[in-house]
Protein backbone atom coordinates (compact mmCIF):
# COMPACT_ATOMS: atom_id res chain seq x y z
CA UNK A 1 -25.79 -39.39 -13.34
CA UNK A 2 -24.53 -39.36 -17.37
CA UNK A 3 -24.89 -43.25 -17.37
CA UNK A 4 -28.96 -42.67 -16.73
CA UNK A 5 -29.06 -41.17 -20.11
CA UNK A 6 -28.86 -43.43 -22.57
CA UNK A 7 -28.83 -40.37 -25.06
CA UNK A 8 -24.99 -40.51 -23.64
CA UNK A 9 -23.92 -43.74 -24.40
CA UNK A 10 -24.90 -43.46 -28.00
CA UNK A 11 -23.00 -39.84 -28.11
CA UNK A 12 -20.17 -40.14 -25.67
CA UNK A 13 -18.16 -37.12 -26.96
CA UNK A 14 -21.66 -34.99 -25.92
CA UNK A 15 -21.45 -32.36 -23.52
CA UNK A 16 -24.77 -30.95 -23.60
CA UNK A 17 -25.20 -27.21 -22.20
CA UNK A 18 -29.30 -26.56 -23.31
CA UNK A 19 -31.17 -28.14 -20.98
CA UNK A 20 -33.00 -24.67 -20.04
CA UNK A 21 -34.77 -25.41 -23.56
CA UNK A 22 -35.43 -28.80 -23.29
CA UNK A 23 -33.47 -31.85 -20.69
CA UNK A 24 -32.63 -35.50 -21.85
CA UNK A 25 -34.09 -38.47 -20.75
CA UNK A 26 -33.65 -40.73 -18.06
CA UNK A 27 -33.89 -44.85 -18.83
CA UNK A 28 -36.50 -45.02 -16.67
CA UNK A 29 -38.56 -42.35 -18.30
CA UNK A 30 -37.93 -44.05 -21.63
CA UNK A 31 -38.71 -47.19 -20.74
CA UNK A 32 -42.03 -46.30 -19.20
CA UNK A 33 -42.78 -44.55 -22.11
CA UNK A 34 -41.68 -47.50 -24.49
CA UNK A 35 -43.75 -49.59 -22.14
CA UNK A 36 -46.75 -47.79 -21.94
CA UNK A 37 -46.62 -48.47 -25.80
CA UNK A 38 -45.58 -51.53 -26.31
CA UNK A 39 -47.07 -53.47 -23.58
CA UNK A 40 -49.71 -51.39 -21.64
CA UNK A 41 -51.54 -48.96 -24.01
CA UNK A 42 -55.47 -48.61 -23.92
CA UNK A 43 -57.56 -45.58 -23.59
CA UNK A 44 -58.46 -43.60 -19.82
CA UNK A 45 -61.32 -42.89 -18.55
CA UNK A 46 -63.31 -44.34 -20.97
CA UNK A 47 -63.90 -47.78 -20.66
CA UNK A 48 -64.12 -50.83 -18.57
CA UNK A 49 -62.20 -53.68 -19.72
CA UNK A 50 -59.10 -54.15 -17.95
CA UNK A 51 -56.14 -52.90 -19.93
CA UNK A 52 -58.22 -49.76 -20.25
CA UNK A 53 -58.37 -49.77 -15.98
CA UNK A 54 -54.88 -50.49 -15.70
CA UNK A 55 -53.90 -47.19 -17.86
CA UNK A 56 -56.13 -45.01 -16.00
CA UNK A 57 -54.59 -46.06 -12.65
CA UNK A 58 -51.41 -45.11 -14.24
CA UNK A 59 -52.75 -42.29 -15.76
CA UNK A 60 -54.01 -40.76 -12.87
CA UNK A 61 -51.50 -41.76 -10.74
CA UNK A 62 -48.93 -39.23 -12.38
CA UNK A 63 -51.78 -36.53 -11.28
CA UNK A 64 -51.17 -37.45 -7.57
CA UNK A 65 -47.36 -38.00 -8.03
CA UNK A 66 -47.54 -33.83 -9.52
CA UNK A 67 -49.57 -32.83 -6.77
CA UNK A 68 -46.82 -34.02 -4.45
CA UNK A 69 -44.68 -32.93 -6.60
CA UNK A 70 -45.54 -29.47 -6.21
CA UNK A 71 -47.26 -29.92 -2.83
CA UNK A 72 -50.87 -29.19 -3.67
CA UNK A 73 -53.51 -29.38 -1.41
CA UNK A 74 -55.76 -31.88 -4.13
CA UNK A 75 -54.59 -33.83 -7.17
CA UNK A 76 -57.48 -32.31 -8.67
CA UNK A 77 -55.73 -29.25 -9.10
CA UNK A 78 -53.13 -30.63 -11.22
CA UNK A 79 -54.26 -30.69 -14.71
CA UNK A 80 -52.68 -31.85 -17.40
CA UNK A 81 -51.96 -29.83 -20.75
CA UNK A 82 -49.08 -29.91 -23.58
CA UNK A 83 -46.56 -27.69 -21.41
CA UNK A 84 -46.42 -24.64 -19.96
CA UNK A 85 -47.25 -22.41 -23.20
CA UNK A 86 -50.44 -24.36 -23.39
CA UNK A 87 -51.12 -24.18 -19.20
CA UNK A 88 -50.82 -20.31 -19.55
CA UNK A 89 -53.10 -19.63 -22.21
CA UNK A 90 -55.64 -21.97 -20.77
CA UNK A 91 -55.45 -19.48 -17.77
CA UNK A 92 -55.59 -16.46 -20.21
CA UNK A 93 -58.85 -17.81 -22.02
CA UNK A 94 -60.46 -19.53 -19.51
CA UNK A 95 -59.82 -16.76 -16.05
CA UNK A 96 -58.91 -13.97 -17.92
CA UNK A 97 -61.27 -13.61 -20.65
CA UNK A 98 -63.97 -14.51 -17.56
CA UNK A 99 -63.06 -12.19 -14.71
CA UNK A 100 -60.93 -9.17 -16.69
CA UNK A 101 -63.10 -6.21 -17.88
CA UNK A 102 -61.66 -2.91 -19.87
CA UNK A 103 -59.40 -0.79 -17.58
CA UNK A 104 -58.28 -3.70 -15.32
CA UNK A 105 -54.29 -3.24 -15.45
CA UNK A 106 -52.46 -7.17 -15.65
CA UNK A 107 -49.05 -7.03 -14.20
CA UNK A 108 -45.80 -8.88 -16.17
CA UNK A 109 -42.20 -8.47 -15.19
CA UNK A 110 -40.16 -7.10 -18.44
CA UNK A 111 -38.04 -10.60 -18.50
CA UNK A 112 -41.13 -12.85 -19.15
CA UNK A 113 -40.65 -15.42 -22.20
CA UNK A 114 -42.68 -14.99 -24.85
CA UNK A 115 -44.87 -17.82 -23.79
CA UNK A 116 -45.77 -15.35 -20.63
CA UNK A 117 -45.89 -12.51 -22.31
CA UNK A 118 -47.81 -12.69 -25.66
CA UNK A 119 -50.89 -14.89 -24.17
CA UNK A 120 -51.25 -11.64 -21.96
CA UNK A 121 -50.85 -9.25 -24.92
CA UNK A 122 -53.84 -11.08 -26.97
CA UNK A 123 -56.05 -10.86 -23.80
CA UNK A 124 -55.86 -7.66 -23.40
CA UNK A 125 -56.67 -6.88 -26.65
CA UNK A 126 -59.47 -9.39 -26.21
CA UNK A 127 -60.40 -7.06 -23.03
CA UNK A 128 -59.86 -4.12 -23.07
CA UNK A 129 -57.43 -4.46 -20.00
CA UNK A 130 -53.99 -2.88 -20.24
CA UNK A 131 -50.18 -4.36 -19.77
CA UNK A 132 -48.32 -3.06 -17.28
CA UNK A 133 -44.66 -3.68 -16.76
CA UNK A 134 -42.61 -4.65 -13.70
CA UNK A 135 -39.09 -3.20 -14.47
CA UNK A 136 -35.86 -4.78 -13.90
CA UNK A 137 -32.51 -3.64 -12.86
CA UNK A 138 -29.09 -4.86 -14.98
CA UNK A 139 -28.05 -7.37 -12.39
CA UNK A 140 -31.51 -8.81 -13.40
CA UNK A 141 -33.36 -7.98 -10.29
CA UNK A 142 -36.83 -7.24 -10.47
CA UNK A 143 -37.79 -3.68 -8.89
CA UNK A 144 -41.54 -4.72 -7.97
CA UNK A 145 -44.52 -3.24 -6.27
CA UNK A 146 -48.32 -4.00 -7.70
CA UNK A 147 -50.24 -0.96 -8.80
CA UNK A 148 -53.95 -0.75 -6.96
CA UNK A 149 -55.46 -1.18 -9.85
CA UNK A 150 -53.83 -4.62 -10.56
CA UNK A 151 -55.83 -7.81 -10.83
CA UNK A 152 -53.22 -10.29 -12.52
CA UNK A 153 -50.15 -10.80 -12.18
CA UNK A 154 -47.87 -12.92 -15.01
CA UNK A 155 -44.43 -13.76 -13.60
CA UNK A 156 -41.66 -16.33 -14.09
CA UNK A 157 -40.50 -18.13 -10.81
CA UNK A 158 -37.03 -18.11 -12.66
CA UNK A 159 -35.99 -16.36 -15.85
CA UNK A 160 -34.70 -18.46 -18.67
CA UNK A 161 -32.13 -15.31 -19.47
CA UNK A 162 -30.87 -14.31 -16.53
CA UNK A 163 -31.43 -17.38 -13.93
CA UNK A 164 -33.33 -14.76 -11.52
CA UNK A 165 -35.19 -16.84 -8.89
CA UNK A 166 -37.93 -14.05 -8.00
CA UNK A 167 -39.54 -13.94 -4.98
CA UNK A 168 -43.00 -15.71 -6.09
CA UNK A 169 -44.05 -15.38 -2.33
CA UNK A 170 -43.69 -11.86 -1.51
CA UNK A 171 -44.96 -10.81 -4.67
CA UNK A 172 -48.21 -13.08 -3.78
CA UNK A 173 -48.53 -11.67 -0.76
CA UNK A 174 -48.47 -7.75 -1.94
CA UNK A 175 -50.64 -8.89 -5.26
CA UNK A 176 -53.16 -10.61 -3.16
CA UNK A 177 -53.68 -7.92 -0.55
CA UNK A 178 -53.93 -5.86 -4.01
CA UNK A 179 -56.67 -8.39 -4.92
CA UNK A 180 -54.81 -9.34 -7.88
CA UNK A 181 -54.52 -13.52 -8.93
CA UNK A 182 -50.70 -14.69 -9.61
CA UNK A 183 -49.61 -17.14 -12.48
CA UNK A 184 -46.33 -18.58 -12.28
CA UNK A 185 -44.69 -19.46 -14.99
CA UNK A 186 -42.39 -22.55 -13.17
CA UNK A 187 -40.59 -24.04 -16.60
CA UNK A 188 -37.14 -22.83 -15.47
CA UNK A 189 -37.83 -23.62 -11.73
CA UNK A 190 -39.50 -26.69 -11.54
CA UNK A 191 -36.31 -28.93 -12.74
CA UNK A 192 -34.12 -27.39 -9.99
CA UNK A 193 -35.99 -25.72 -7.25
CA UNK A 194 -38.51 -27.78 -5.02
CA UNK A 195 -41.98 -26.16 -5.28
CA UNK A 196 -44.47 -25.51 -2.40
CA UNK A 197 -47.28 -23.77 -4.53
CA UNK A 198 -49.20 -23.94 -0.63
CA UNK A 199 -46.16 -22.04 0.72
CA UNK A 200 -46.12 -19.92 -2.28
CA UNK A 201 -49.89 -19.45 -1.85
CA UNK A 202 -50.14 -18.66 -6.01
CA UNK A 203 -53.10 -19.24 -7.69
CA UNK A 204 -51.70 -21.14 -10.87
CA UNK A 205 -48.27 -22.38 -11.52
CA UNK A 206 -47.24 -24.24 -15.10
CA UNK A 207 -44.57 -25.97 -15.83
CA UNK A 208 -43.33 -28.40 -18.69
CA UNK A 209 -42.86 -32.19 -18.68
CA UNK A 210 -39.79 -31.88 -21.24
CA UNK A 211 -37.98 -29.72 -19.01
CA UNK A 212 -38.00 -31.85 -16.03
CA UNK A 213 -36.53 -35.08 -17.74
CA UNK A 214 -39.94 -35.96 -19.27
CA UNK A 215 -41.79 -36.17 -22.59
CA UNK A 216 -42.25 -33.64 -24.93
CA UNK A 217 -45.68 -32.71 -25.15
CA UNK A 218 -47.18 -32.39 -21.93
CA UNK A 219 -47.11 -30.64 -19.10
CA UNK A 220 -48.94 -29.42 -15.71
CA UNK A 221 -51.25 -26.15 -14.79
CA UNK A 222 -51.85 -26.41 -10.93
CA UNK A 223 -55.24 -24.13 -10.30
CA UNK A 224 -56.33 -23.45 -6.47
CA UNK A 225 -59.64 -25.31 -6.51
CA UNK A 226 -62.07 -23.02 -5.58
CA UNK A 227 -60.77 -20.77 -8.96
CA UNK A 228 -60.89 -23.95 -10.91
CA UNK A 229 -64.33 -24.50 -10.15
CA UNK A 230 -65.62 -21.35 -10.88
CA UNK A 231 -63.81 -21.14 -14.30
CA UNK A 232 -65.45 -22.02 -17.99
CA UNK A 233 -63.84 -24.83 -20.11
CA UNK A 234 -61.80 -23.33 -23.67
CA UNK A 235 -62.02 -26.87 -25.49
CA UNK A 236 -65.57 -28.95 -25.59
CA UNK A 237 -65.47 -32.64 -26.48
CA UNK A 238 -64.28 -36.21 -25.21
CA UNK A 239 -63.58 -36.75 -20.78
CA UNK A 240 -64.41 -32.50 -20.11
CA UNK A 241 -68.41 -33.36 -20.47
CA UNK A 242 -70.86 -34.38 -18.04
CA UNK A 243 -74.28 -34.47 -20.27
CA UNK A 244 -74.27 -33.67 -23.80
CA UNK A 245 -77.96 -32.25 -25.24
CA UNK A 246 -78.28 -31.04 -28.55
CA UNK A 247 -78.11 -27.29 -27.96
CA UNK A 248 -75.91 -27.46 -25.04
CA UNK A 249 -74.11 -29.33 -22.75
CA UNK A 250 -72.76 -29.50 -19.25
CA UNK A 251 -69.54 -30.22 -17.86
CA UNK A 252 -67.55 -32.11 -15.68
CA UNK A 253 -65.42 -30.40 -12.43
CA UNK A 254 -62.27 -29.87 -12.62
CA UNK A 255 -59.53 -30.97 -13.60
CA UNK A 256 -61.86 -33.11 -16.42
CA UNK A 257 -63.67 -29.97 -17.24
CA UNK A 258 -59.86 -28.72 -19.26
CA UNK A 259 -58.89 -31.83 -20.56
CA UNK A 260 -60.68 -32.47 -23.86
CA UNK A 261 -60.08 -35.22 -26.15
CA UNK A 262 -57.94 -38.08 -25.82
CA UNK A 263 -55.40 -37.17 -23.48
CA UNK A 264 -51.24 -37.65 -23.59
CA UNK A 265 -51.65 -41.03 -22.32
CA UNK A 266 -47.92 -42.72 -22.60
CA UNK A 267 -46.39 -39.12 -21.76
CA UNK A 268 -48.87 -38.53 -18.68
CA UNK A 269 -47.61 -41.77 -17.44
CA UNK A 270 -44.36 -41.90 -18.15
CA UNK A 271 -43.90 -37.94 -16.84
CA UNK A 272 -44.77 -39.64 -13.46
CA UNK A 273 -41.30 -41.76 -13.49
CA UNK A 274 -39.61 -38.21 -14.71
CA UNK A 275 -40.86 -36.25 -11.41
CA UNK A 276 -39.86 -39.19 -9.14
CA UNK A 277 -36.53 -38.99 -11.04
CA UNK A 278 -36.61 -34.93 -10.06
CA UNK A 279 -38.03 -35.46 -6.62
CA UNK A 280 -34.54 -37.99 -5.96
CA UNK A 281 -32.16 -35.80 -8.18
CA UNK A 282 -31.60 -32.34 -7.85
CA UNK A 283 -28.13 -30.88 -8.18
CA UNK A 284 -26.05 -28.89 -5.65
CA UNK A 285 -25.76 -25.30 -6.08
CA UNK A 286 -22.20 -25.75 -6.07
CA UNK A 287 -22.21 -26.36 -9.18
CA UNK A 288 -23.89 -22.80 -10.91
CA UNK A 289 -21.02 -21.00 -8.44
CA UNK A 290 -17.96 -23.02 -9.97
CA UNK A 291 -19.40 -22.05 -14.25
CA UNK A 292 -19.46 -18.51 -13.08
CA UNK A 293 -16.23 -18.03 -11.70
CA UNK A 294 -14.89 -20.05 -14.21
CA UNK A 295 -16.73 -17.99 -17.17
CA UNK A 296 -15.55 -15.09 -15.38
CA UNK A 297 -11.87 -15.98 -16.36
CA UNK A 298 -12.64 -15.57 -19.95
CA UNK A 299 -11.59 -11.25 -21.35
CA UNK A 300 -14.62 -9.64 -22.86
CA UNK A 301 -17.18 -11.94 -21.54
CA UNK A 302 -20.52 -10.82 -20.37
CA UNK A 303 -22.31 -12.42 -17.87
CA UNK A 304 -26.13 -11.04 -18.66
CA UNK A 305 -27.83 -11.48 -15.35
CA UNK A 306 -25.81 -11.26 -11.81
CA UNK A 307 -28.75 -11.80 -9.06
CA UNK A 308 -27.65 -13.25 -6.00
CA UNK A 309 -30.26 -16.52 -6.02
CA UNK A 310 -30.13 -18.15 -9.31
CA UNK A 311 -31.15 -21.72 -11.47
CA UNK A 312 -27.84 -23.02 -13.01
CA UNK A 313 -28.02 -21.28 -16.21
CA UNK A 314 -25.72 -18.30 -17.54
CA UNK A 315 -26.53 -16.60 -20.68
CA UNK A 316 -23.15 -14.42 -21.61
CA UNK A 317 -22.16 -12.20 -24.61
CA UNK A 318 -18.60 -11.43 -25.78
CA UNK A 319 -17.37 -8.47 -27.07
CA UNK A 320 -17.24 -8.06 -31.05
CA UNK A 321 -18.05 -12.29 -31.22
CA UNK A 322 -21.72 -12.82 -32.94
CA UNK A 323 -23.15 -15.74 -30.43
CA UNK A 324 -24.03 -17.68 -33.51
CA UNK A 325 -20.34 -18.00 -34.34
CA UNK A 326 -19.52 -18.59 -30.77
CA UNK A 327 -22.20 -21.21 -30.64
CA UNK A 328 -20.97 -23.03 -33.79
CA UNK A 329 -17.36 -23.11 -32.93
CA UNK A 330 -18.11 -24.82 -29.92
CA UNK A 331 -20.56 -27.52 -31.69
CA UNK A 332 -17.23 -28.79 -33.64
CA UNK A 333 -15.81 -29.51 -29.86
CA UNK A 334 -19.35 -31.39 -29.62
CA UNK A 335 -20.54 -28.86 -26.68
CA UNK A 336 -24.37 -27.60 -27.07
CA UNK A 337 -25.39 -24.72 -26.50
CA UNK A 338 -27.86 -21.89 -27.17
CA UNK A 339 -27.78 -18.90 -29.23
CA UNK A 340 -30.43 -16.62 -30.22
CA UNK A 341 -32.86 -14.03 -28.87
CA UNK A 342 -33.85 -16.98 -26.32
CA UNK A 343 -37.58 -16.45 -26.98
CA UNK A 344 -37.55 -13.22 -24.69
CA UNK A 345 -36.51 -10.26 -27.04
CA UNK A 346 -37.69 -7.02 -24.53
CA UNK A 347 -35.71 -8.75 -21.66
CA UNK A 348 -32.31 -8.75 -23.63
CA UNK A 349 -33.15 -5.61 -25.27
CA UNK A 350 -32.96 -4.07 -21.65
CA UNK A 351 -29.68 -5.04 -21.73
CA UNK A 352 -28.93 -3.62 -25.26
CA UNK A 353 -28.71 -6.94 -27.10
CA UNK A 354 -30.94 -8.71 -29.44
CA UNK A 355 -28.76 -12.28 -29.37
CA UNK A 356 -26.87 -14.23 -26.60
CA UNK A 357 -25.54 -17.29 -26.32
CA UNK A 358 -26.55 -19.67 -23.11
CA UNK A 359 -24.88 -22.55 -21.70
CA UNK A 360 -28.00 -24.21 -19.19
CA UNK A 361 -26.65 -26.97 -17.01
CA UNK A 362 -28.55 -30.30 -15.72
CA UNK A 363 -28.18 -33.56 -14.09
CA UNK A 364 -25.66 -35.09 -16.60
CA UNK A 365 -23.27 -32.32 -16.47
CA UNK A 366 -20.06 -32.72 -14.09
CA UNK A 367 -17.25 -30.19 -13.21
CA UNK A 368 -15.43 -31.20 -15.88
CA UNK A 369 -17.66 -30.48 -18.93
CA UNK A 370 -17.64 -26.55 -17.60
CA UNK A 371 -14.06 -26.74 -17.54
CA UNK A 372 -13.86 -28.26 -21.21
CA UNK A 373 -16.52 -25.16 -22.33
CA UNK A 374 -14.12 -22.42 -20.68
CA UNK A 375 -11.42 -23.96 -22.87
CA UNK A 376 -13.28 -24.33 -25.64
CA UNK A 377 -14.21 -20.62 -25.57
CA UNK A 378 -11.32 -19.46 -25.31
CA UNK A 379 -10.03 -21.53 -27.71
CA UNK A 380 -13.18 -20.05 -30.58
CA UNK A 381 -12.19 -17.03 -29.63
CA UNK A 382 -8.54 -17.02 -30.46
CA UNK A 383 -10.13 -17.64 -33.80
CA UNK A 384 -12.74 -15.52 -33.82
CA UNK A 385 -11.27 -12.34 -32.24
CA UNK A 386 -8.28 -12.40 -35.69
C-alpha cells in the first residue's frame, strides 16, 4: 500500500507511526482534491449553470457514498461538518441545549478525548445538567451500567489511548431502555472498523475526514432522522434557510438546516474517493497482535491499555525515559510518533501518568517498520537509560 502515498516517495526513509492523529493521503484522494480545484470548482447548491451542477452531483454524491459508508438508513442523515470536534458540539448545542433541563445526569466514559469531553462540560454548565462518569478498569475496560436518571450518553467507539473498542451496541441498548440518546465519537474507529450505525442503533456517530485518508477539515455527524428533524440549527446563513423575512426566518430540513455557509466543497468531494479507498482497504488484525508482542520484548516498557478487542494503536511508557526524549530519539531514525498527554489528560491520569508516547499504525505500515521501531527503542534507550 506505501506506493499509494505519494507522501512516501518524496520521504522514503519515513516510517510514520501517528496516524491515530491524523493518516496520509492516498493519490487518488489528492488528485480529486487537486482536480476539484484545478479543473472542476464552482459553488453547490446554489446555482444553475453547469459547472456549478456538476459540483453538486459530486458534492452530494460523497453524502450517499458516507451513508453507505456507515450504513445509514438516508443520506440525509449524513451531514457534513469540519470533523468530529465540530460534529459533537453541533450535537451539544443543537440536542443538548434543546432537550437537557437542570438535574438531567449526561453519561461519559473517563477515557473520552477532550473533544468528547469538554463540549459536555460547557453544556452542562449551560444546563444545569450534571457529568457523570463511566469508570474504567487498568486493562482499559470500561465497567458500565447507565444510571436511571441518564438521558445522554458521550462515548468513544474506540479510545485514542488505549485502543479499547467498547461495546457501542450494548451500551445503546441499556441507555435506550434508560431513555437516554448515545453519541459516538467514531474518529479512532471509523479508519479500521466497518460501521453499521443501524446495527449499532446510536443516535449520532462523528467521525473525521483526515483520519480516514481524507482532507483536513471536514468531517461527518450521522443523526437518526426523526432527531434531526426535530432539532434547531446553531449557525444561520447561506444553503441552511428556506425563507428569509426581516425579523425571522425559516429553515430548511435536514441535513441543509446544519450546514451554513459555503460548504468544504473540494474536501467534501474528494473525502468521497478517501471512504471508497477505506471501504477497499482495511488492514488485518494481524498486524496490532505482531507490535504488541514485539513491544512486549522491550524491559521496562508499559503497554497502557491491554483490552482484548482493540484498533491498531499502542500507547506505552518506559520506566525513568520522559516520552518526549523517547519520541525524539526515534525522529533521528526518521520514525514518527506521538508524545504528549494525547488530548485525554483524566484517562492517563487513571493510570498515574500525565505523558505517553504512541506509535498508531495504518495502511502504509508493513511488518517491517514495527520491527525497525522495536530496534530503534531499544537502541534510544541504551542511551537514554546511562
Amino acid at each position: 500500500m506505501r506506493d499509494e502515498f505519494p507522501i512516501f516517495q518524496a520521504h522514503p526513509e519515513l516510517i510514520y507511526l501517528d496516524s491515530a492523529a491524523t493518516t496520509h493521503k492516498p493519490r487518488c484522494v489528492i488528485e480529486a482534491l487537486t482536480q476539484a480545484y484545478a479543473r472542476d470548482y464552482a459553488t453547490v447548491h446554489r446555482a444553475a449553470y453547469r459547472a456549478s451542477l456538476a459540483a453538486t452531483a459530486q458534492y452530494d454524491q460523497t453524502r450517499i457514498t458516507a451513508a453507505r459508508f456507515l450504513n445509514a438508513a438516508h443520506p440525509e442523515e449524513i451531514i457534513f461538518t469540519r470533523g468530529t470536534t465540530d460534529a459533537i458540539n453541533l450535537v451539544a448545542q443543537s440536542y443538548g441545549r434543546t432537550y437537557l433541563q437542570p438535574g438531567d445526569v449526561i453519561l461519559v466514559s473517563e477515557m473520552e478525548h477532550h473533544s468528547n469531553l469538554v463540549p459536555w462540560q460547557m453544556l452542562a454548565q449551560q444546563t444545569g445538567a450534571t457529568l457523570q462518569f463511566i469508570p474504567m478498569n487498568l486493562q482499559g475496560v470500561l465497567e458500565w451500567h447507565i444510571p436511571s436518571n441518564t438521558k445522554l450518553v458521550a462515548i468513544a467507539h474506540a479510545s485514542n489511548v488505549t485502543g479499547t473498542i467498547h461495546p457501542i451496541a450494548e451500551i445503546c441498548r441499556a441507555a435506550h431502555a434508560m431513555g437516554a440518546v448515545v453519541v459516538v465519537d467514531g474518529a479512532q474507529a471509523a479508519p479500521h472498523l466497518k460501521i453499521d450505525v443501524q446495527a449499532l442503533d446510536c443516535d449520532f456517530y462523528a467521525f473525521s475526514g483526515h483520519k480516514c485518508y481524507g482532507p483536513t477539515g471536514v468531517g461527518v455527524l450521522y443523526g437518526k432522522k426523526s432527531f434531526l428533524e426535530q432539532m434547531p440549527p446553531i449557525q444561520g446563513g447561506g444553503d441552511m434557510i428556506e425563507r428569509v423575512e426581516l425579523q425571522a426566518s425559516t429553515y430548511q430540513m435536514p441535513p441543509l438546516r446544519f450546514e451554513a455557509g459555503t460548504p468544504m466543497i473540494a474536501e467534501v468531494i474528494a473525502l468521497n474517493l478517501a471512504l471508497e479507498f477505506v471501504e477497499q482497504h482495511r488492514e488485518s488484525s494481524s498486524f496490532l497482535t505482531y507490535a504488541t508482542e514485539q513491544m512486549q520484548t522491550i524491559p521496562g516498557l508499559q503497554i497502557i491499555g491491554t483490552a482484548p478487542d482493540k484498533v491498531p494503536l499502542i500507547s506505552f511508557h518506559i520506566a525513568g525515559v520522559h516520552p518526549l526524549d523517547v519520541a525524539t530519539m526515534l525522529d533521528l531514525r526518521n520514525i514518527a510518533v506521538r508524545s504528549g498527554h494525547l488530548c485525554a489528560q483524566p484517562c492517563l491520569r487513571k493510570f498515574g501518568l500525565t505523558t505517553v508516547a504512541r506509535a498508531s499504525f495504518g495502511l502504509y505500515n508493513s511488518f517491517s517498520e514495527v520491527d525497525q521501531l522495536v530496534d530503534g527503542l531499544k537502541s534510544s534507550l541504551r542511551i537514554l537509560q546511562v
